[in-house]
Protein backbone atom coordinates (compact mmCIF):
# COMPACT_ATOMS: atom_id res chain seq x y z
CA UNK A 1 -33.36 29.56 -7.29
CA UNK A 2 -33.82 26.83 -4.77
CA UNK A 3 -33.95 26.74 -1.11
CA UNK A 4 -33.46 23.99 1.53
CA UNK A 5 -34.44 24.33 5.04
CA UNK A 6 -31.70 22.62 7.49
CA UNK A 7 -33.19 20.89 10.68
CA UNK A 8 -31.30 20.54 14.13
CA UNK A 9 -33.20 19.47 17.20
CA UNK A 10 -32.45 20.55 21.06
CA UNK A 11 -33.68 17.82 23.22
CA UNK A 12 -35.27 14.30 22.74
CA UNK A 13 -39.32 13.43 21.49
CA UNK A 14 -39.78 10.56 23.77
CA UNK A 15 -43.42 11.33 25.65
CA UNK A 16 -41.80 9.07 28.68
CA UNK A 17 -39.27 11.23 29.87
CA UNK A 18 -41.53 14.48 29.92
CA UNK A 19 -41.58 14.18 33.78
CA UNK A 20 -38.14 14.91 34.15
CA UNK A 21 -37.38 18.80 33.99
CA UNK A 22 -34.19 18.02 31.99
CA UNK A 23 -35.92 16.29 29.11
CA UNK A 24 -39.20 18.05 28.91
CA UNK A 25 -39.04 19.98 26.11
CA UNK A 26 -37.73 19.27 22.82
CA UNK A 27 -36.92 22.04 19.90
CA UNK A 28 -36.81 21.64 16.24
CA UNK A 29 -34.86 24.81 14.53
CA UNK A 30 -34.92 25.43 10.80
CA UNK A 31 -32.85 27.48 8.68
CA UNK A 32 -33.67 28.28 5.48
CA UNK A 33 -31.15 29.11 2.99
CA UNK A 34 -31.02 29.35 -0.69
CA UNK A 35 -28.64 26.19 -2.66
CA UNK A 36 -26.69 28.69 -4.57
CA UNK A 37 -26.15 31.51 -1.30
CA UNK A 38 -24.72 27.80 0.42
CA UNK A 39 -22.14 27.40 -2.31
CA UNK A 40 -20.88 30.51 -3.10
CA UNK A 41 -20.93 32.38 0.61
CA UNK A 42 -21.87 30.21 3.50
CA UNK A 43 -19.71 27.08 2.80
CA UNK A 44 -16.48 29.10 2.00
CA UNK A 45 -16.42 31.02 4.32
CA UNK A 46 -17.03 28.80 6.87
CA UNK A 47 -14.60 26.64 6.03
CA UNK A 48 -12.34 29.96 6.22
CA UNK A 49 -13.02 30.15 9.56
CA UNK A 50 -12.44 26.78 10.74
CA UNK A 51 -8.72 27.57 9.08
CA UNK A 52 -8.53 30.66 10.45
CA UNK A 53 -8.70 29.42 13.88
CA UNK A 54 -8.20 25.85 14.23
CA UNK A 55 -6.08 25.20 10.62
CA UNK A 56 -8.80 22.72 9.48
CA UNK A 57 -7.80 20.40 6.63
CA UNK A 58 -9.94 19.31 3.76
CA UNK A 59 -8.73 15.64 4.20
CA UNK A 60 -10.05 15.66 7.84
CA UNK A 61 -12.45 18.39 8.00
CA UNK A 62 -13.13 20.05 11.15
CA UNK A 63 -17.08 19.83 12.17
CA UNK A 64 -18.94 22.76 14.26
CA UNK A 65 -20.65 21.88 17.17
CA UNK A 66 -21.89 23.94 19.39
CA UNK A 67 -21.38 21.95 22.62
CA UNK A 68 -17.81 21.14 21.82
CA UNK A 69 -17.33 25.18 21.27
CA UNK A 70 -18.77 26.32 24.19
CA UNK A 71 -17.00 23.65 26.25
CA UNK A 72 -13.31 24.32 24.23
CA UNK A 73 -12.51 20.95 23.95
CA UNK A 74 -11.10 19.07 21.17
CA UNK A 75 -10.92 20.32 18.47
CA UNK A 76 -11.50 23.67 19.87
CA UNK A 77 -9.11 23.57 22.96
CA UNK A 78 -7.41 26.61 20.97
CA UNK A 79 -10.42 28.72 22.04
CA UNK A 80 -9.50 27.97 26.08
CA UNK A 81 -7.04 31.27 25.22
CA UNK A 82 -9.19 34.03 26.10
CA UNK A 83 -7.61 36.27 23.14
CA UNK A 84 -8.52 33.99 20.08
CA UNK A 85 -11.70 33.09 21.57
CA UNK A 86 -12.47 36.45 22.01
CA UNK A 87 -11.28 36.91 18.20
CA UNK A 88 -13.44 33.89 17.24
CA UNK A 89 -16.46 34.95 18.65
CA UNK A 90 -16.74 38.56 16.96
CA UNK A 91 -16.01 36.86 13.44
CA UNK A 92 -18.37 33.87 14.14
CA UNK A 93 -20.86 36.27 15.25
CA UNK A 94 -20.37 39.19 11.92
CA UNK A 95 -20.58 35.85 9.92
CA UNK A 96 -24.36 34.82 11.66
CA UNK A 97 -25.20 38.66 11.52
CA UNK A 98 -24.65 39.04 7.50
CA UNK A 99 -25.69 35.79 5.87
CA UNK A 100 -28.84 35.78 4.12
CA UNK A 101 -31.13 33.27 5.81
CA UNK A 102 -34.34 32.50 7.84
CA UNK A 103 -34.92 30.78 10.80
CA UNK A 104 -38.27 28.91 12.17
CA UNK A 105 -37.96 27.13 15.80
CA UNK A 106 -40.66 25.27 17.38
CA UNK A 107 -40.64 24.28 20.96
CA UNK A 108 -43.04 22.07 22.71
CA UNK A 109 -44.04 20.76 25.93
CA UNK A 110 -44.01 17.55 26.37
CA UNK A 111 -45.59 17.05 29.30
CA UNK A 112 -47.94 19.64 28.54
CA UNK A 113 -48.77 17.64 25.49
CA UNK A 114 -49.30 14.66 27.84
CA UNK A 115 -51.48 15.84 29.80
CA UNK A 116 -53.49 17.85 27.55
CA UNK A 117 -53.95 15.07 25.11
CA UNK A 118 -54.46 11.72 27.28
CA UNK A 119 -56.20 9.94 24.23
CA UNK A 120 -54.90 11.83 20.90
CA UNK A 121 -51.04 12.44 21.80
CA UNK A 122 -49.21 13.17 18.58
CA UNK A 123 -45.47 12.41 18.82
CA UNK A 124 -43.98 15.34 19.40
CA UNK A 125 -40.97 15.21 16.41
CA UNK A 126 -43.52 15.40 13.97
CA UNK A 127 -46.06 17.54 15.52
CA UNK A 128 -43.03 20.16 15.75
CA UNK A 129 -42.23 18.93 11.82
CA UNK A 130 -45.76 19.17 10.82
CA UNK A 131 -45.63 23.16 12.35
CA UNK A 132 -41.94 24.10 10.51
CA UNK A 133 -42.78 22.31 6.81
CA UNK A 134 -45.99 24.58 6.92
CA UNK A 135 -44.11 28.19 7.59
CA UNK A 136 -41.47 26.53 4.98
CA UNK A 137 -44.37 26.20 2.37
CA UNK A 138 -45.54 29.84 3.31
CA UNK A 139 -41.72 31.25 3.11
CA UNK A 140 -41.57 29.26 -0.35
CA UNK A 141 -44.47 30.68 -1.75
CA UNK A 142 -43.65 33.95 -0.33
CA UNK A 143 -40.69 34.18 -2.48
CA UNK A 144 -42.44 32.27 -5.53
CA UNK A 145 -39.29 29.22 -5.65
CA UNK A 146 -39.70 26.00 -4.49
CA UNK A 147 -37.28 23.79 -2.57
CA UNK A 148 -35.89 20.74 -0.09
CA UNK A 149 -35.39 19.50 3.28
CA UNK A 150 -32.44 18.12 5.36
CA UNK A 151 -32.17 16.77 8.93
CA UNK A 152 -29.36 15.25 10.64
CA UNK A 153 -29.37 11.45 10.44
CA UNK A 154 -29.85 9.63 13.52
CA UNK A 155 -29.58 5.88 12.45
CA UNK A 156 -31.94 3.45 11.65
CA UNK A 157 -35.97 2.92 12.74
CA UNK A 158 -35.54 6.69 13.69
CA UNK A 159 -34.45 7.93 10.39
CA UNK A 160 -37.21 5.80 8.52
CA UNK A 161 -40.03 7.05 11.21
CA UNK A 162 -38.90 10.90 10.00
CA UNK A 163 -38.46 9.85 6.29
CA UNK A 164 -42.17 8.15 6.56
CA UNK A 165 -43.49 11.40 8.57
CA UNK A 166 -41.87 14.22 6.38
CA UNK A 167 -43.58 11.56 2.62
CA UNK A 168 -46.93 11.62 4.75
CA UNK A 169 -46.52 15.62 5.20
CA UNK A 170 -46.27 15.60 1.67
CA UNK A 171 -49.02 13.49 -0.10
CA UNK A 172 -51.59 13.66 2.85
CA UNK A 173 -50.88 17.62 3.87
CA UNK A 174 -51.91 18.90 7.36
CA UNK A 175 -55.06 19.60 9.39
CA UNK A 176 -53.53 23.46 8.76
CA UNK A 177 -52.51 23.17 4.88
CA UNK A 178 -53.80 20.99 1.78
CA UNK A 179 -51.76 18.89 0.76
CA UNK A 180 -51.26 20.55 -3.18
CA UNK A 181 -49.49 23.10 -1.30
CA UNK A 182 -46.85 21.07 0.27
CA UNK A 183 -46.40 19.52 -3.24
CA UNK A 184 -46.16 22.93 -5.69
CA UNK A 185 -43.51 24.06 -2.42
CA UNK A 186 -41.37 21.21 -2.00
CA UNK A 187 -39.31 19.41 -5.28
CA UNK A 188 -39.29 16.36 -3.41
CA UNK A 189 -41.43 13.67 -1.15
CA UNK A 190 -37.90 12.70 0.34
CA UNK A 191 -36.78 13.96 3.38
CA UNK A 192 -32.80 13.88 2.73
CA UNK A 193 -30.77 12.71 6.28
CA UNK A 194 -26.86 13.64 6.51
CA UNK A 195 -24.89 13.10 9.67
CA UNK A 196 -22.65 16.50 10.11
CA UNK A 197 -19.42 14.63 9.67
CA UNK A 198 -20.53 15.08 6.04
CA UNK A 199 -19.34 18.83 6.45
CA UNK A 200 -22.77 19.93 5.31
CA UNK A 201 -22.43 23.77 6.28
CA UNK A 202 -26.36 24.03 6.46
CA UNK A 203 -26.65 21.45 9.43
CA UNK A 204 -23.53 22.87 11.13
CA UNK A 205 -25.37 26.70 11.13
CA UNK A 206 -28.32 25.05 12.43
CA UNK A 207 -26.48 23.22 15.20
CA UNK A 208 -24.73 26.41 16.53
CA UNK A 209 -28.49 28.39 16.28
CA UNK A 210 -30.66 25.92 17.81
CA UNK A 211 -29.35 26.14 21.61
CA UNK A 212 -29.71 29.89 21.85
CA UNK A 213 -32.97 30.13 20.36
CA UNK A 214 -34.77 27.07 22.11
CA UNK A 215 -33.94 28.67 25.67
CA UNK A 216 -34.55 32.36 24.12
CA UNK A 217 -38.65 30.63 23.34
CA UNK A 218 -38.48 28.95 26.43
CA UNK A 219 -37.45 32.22 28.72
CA UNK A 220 -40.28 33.97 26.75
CA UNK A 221 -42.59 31.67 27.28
CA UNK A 222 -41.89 31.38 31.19
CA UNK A 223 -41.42 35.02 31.48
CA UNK A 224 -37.78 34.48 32.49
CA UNK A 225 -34.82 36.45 31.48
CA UNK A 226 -33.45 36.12 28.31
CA UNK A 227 -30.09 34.12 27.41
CA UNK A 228 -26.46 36.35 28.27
CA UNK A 229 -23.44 36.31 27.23
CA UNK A 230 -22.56 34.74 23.16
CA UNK A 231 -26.11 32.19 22.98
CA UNK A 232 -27.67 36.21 24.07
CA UNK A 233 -25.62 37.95 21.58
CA UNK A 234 -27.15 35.11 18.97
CA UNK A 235 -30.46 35.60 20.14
CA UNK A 236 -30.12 38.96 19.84
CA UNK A 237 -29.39 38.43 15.78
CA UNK A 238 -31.72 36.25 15.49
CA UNK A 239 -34.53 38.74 16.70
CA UNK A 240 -33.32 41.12 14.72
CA UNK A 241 -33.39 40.18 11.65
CA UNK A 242 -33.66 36.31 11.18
CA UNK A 243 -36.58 34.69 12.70
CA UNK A 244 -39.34 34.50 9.58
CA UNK A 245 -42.19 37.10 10.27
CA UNK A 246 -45.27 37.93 9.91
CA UNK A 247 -45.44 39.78 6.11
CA UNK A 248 -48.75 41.54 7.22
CA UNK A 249 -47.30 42.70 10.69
CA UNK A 250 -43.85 42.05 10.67
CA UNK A 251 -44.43 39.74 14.14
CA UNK A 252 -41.99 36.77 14.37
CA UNK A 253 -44.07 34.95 17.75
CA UNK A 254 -46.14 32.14 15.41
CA UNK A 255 -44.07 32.50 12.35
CA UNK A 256 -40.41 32.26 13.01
CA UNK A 257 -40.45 31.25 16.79
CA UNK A 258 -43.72 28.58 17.88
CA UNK A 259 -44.27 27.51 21.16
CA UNK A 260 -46.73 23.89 21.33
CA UNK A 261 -49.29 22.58 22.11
């Protein structure tokens, strides 16, 4: 069996926009599923869906996003009937509630970070990297299988500077983890990149997860309420049963959801 953790990201990891309440915190979300679980059950029947509802063809396959969902525009201006988006939404949702995966999501403060650190400042894409590769290498060895990492291209210097981070991860470790661990964990030094037009079903799960549970952390963290309506029915999933906990206490705050600094 191999796994590979799926990375989507919920705001931006430039320091210089920290001071603006809109861009202040940025979220990376993992979700870690096994190659074979991908093949068999995830990927079919999400591609089910998309022909259930919006009659998706395999020459021009239909991408989820979450922002084009919740918004019903095209390609989901079918869901702006209240019926079949009503019908959507409960299979969408049994779909997130049965699959077999984990999820880890990091927030951070950026301008907490900032201020905090005004010598060191680590850029905040990797610190949150450096954070989800380790509870990936603890999952991993958890379950005694190894496995791989994907993130959503972004296009050229950025997708070197995360290719460069994710190799360093790997033959240098972490001020938390040695670096022999990354290496027994992961089958690769390469950070693979895919843009989500590629119809990679992992990246699209990711994308529809990350939203909810970045403002779910952030509520927590603020002592705010938590997230309504269908992100607060996905939060309420994830909680349940698919943030990564804790095997000596079963807690998912500091495994499968991390605030930073």
């Amino acid at each position: 069996m191999k796994y590979r953790l799926y990375i989507d990201e919920v705001g931006n990891s430039d320091l210089g926009s920290s001071t603006d309440p809109n861009n202040r915190y940025l979220n990376l979300t993992g979700v870690i599923i096994e190659l074979g679980y991908v093949q068999d059950t995830v990927h079919p029947e999400m591609e089910a869906l998309k022909q259930r509802f919006f009659s998706s063809h395999p020459d021009e396959p239909l991408i989820f996003h979450r922002r084009e969902l919740s918004r019903r525009i095209h390609p989901f201006q079918a869901l702006k009937d209240p019926v079949l988006n009503a019908e959507f939404d409960k299979a969408l949702l049994e779909c997130l509630k049965r699959w077999e995966y984990w999820v880890v999501s990091v927030t951070i403060d950026k301008l907490e970070l900032k201020t905090r650190y005004t010598v060191w400042q680590y850029h905040p894409y990797h610190y949150c990297l450096h954070v989800l590769l380790e509870r990936y290498v603890m999952f991993l060895e958890g379950v005694s299988h190894q496995g791989d990492v994907m993130a959503e291209a972004r296009g050229g210097k950025e997708d070197q500077k995360l290719k460069a981070s994710f190799t360093g991860i790997y033959e240098n470790g972490t001020p938390y983890m040695d670096k022999a661990r990354f290496q027994a964990a992961l089958t690769s030094k390469e950070l693979k990149l895919k843009q989500k037009s590629n119809n990679i079903s992992g990246l699209q799960l990711a994308d529809l997860l990350a939203y909810p549970s970045s403002k779910s952390i952030m509520a927590s963290h603020q002592n705010q309420k938590q997230p309504t309506g269908f992100s607060g029915e996905i939060v309420q999933i994830l909680a349940d049963d698919k943030y990564l906990r804790n095997p000596k206490n079963g807690q998912t705050i500091g495994w499968g959801r991390k605030w930073l600094p």
